[in-house]
Protein backbone atom coordinates (compact mmCIF):
# COMPACT_ATOMS: atom_id res chain seq x y z
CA UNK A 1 0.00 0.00 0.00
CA UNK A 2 2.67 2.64 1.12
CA UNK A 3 4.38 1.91 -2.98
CA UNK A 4 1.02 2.42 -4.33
CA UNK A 5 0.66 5.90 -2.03
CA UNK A 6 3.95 6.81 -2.96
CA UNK A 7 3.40 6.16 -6.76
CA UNK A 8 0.34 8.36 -6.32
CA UNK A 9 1.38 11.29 -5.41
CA UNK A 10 4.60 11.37 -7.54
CA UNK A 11 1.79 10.87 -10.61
CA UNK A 12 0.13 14.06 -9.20
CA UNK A 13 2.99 15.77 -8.91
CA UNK A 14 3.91 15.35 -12.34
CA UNK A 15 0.64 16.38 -13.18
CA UNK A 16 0.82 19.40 -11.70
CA UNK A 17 4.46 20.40 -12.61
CA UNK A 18 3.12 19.80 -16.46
CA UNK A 19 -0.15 21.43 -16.01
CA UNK A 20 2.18 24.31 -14.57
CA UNK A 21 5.00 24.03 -17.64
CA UNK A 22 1.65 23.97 -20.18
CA UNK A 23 -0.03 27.30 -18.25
CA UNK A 24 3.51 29.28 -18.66
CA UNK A 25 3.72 28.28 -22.57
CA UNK A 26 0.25 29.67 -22.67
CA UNK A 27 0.69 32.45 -20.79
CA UNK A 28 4.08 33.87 -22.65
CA UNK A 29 2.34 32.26 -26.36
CA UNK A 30 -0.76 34.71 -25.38
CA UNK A 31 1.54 37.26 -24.55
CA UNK A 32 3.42 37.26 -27.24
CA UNK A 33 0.00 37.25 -29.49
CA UNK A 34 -1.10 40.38 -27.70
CA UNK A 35 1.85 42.00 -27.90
CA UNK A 36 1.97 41.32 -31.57
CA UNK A 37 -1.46 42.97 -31.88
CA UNK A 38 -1.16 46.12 -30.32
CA UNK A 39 1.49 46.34 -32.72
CA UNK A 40 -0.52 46.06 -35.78
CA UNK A 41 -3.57 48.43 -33.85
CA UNK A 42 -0.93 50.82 -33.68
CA UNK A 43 -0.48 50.96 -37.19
CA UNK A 44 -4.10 50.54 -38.40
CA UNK A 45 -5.57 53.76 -40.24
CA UNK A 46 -8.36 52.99 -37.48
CA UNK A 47 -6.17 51.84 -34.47
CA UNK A 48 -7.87 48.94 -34.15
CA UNK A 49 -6.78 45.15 -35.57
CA UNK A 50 -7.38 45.49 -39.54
CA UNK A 51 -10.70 44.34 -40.50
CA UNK A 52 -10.38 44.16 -44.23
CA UNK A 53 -7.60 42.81 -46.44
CA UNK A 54 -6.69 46.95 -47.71
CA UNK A 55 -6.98 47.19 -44.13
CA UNK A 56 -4.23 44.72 -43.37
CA UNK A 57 -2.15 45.78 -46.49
CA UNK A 58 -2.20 48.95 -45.20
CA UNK A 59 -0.67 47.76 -41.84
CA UNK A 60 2.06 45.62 -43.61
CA UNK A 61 3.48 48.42 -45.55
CA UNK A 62 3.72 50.29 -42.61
CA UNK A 63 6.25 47.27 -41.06
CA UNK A 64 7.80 47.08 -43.93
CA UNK A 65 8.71 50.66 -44.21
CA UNK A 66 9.75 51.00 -40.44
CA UNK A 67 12.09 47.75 -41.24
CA UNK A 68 13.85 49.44 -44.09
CA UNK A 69 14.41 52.58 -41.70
CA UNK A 70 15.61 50.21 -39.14
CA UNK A 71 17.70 48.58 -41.37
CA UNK A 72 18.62 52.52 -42.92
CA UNK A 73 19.68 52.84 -39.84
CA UNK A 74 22.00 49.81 -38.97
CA UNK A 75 23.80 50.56 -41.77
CA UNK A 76 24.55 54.36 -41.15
CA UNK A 77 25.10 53.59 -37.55
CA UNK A 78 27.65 50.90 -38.71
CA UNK A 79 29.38 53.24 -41.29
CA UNK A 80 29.43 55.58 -38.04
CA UNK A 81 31.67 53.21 -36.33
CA UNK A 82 34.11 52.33 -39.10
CA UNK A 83 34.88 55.93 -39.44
CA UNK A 84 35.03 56.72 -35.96
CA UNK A 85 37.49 53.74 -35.92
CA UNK A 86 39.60 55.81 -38.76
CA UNK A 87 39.91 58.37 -37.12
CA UNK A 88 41.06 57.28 -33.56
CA UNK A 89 43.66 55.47 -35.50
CA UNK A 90 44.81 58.37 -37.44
CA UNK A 91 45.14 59.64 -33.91
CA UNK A 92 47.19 57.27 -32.60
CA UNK A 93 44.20 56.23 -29.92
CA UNK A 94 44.50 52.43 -30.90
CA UNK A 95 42.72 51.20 -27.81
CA UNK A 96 39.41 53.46 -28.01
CA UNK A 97 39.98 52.23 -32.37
CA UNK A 98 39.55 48.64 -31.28
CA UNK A 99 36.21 49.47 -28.71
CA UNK A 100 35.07 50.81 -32.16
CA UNK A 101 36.00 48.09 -34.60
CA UNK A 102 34.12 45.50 -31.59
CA UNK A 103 31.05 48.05 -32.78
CA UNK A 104 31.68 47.70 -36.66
CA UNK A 105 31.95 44.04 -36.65
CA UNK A 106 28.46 43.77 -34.62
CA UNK A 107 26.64 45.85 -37.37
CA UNK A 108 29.10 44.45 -40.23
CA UNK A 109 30.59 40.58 -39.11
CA UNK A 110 31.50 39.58 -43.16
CA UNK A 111 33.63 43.00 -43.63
CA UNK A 112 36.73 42.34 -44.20
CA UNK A 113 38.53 46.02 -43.68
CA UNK A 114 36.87 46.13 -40.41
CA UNK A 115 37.96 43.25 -39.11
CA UNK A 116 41.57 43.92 -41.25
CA UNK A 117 41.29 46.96 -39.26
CA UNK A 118 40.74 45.16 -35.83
CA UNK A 119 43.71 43.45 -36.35
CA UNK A 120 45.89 46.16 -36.73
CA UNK A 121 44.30 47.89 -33.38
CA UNK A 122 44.84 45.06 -31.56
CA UNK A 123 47.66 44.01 -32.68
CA UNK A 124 49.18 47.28 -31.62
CA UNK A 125 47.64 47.22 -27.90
CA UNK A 126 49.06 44.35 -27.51
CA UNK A 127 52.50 46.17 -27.36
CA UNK A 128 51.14 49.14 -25.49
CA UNK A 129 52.18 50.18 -21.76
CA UNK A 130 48.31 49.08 -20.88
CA UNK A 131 48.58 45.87 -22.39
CA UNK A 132 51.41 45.42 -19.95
CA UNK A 133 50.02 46.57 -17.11
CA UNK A 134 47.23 44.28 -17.54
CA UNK A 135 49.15 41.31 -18.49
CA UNK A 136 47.01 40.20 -21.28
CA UNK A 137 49.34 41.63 -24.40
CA UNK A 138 49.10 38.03 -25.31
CA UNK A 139 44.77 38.18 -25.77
CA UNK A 140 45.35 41.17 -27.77
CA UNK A 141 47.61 39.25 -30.34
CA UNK A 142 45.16 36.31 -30.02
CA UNK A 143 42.48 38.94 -31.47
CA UNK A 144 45.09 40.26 -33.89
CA UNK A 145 45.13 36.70 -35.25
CA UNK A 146 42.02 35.91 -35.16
CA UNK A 147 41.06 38.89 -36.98
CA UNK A 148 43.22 38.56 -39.92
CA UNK A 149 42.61 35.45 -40.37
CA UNK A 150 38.84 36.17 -40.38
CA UNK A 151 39.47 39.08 -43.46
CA UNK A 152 41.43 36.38 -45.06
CA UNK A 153 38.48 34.37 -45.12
CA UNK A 154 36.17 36.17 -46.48
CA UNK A 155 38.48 37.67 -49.43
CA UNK A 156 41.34 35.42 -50.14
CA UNK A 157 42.32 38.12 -52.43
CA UNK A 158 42.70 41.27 -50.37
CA UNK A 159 46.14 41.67 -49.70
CA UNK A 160 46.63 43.54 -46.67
CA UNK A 161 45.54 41.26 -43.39
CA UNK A 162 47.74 39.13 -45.03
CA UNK A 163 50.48 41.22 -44.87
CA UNK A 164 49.57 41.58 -41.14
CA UNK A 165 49.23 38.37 -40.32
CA UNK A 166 52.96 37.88 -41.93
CA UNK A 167 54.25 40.58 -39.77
CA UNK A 168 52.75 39.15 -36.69
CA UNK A 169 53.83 35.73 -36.73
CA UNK A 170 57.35 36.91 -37.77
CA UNK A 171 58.08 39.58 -35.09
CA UNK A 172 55.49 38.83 -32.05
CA UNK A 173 53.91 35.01 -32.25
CA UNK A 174 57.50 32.81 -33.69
CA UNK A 175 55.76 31.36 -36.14
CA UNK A 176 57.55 32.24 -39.01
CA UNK A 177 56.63 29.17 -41.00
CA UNK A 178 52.94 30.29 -41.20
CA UNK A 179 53.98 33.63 -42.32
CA UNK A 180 55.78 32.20 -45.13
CA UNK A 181 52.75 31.13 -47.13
CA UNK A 182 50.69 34.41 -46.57
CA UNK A 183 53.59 36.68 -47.79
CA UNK A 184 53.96 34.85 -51.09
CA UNK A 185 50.35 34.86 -51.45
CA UNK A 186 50.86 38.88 -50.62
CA UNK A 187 53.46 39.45 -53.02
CA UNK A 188 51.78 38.16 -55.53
CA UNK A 189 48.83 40.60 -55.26
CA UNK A 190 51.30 43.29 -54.58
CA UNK A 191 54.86 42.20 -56.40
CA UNK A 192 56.68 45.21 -55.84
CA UNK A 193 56.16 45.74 -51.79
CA UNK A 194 60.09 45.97 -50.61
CA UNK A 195 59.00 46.03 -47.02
CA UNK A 196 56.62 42.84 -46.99
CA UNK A 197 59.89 41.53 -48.71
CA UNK A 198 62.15 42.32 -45.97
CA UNK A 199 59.45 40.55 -43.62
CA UNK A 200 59.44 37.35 -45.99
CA UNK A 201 63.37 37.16 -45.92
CA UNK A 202 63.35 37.15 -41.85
CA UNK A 203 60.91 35.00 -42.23
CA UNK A 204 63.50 32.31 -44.68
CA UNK A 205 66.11 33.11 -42.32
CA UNK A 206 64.28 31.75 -38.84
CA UNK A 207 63.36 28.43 -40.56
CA UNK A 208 66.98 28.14 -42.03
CA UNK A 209 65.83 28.33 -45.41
CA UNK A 210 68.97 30.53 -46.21
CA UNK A 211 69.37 30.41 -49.98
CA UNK A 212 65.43 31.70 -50.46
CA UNK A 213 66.28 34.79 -48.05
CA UNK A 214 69.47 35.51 -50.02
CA UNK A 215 67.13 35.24 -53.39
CA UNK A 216 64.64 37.89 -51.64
CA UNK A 217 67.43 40.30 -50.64
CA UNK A 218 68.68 40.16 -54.11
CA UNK A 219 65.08 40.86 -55.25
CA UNK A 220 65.33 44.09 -53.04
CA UNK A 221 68.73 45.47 -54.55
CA UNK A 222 67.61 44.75 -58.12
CA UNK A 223 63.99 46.63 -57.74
CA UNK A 224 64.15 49.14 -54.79
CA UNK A 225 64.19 52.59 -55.55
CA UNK A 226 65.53 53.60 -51.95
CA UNK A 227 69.02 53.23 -50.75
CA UNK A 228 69.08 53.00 -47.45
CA UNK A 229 66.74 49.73 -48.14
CA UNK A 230 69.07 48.77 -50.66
CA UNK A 231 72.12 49.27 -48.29
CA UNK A 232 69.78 47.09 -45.43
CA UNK A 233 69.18 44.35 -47.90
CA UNK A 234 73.16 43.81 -48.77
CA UNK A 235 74.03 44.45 -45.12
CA UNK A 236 71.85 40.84 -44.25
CA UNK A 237 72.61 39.61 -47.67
CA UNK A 238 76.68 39.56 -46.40
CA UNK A 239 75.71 38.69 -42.69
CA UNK A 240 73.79 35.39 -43.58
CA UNK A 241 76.93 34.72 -45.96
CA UNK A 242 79.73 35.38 -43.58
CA UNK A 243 77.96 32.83 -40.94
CA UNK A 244 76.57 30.51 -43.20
CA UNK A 245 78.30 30.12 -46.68
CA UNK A 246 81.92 31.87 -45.43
């Protein structure tokens, strides 16, 4: 007898609990319903719940034009963000950029400038006196990352995130074996680029691949225009054959 009480009640309370779980659903469904109809009242010619099919026409075009505004306005406030974003960099105010580039990649997430853009911001906070005094420079470069690989992703052809990306893993991440394929994909878009040259040798020289950095340096003498790059690029040309070929 006690099993059979006890098998009772737990019935009743399950029940209950569902007859509770079923009255919320109902509740927010109703709510929801309501909610949804002082909606369309509001935007009935008669401020009531459309009665007649013009009647209801009438109150879909006015959605549909206060979705286009909103939508208007997404877009201008995004714009509003990527310039802001410009400007603080121009500035030098990298940190405040970044809080702004966060903003343009809400209203924007498959731009690839902004988060290009992000990249760069972050990837200069991370050597900035705050990112040391918080002790998360290494985040910032995890951002800086993530972000140019993200603009990589969604144009495999714009050259410049991966130019960043090059210049992180070279000088902040060691990893100059993943730079190496980005930078050759980079010069290709952008052949004559002496500086993401430079990069790409460093980048031959910490993996040992000495012959390929000597080949690069001797690009840069034969095409640059500048001599003190000129002068740089025969400086390591000499230094990797003194230690390694002398």
């Amino acid at each position: 007898m006690k099993i059979k009480k006890e098998f009772f009640i737990g019935l009743m309370v399950l029940v209950i609990a569902g007859s509770l779980i079923g009255g919320i659903y109902t509740f927010q469904k109703t709510k929801a319903r309501d909610s949804l109809i002082e909606r369309i009242k509001e935007l009935s010619p008669q401020g009531t719940p459309p009665r007649t099919i013009e009647d209801l026409r009438t109150a879909i075009g006015l959605y549909e034009e206060l979705i286009e505004q909103h939508v208007k306005d997404a877009a201008q406030t995004g714009l509003y963000w990527k310039l802001l974003a410009t400007r603080l960099q121009d500035r030098g105010l990298y940190h405040e950029a970044l809080n702004a580039l966060e903003r343009a990649v809400y209203y924007f997430p498959e731009d690839p400038y902004a988060h290009y853009q992000r990249g760069v911001s972050a990837g200069i906070v991370a050597k900035s006196s705050f990112a040391s005094a918080e002790g998360d420079a290494q985040e910032y470069f995890a951002l800086s990352e993530k972000s140019y690989l993200r603009a990589i992703e969604l144009d495999e052809g714009y050259g410049r995130p991966r130019y960043g990306i090059g210049i992180l893993y070279v000088f902040e991440l060691n990893k100059p074996e993943e730079a190496i394929p980005h930078l050759l994909r980079y010069l290709e878009i952008s052949r004559n680029d002496v500086d993401a040259m430079f990069v790409l040798a460093r980048a031959y020289y910490m993996v040992n691949n000495y012959q390929d950095a000597l080949d690069m340096y001797d690009r840069i003498i034969t095409i640059s225009r500048d001599s003190a790059k000129r002068i740089e690029a025969e400086n390591n040309r000499q230094i990797i054959l003194d230690s390694y070929y002398g």
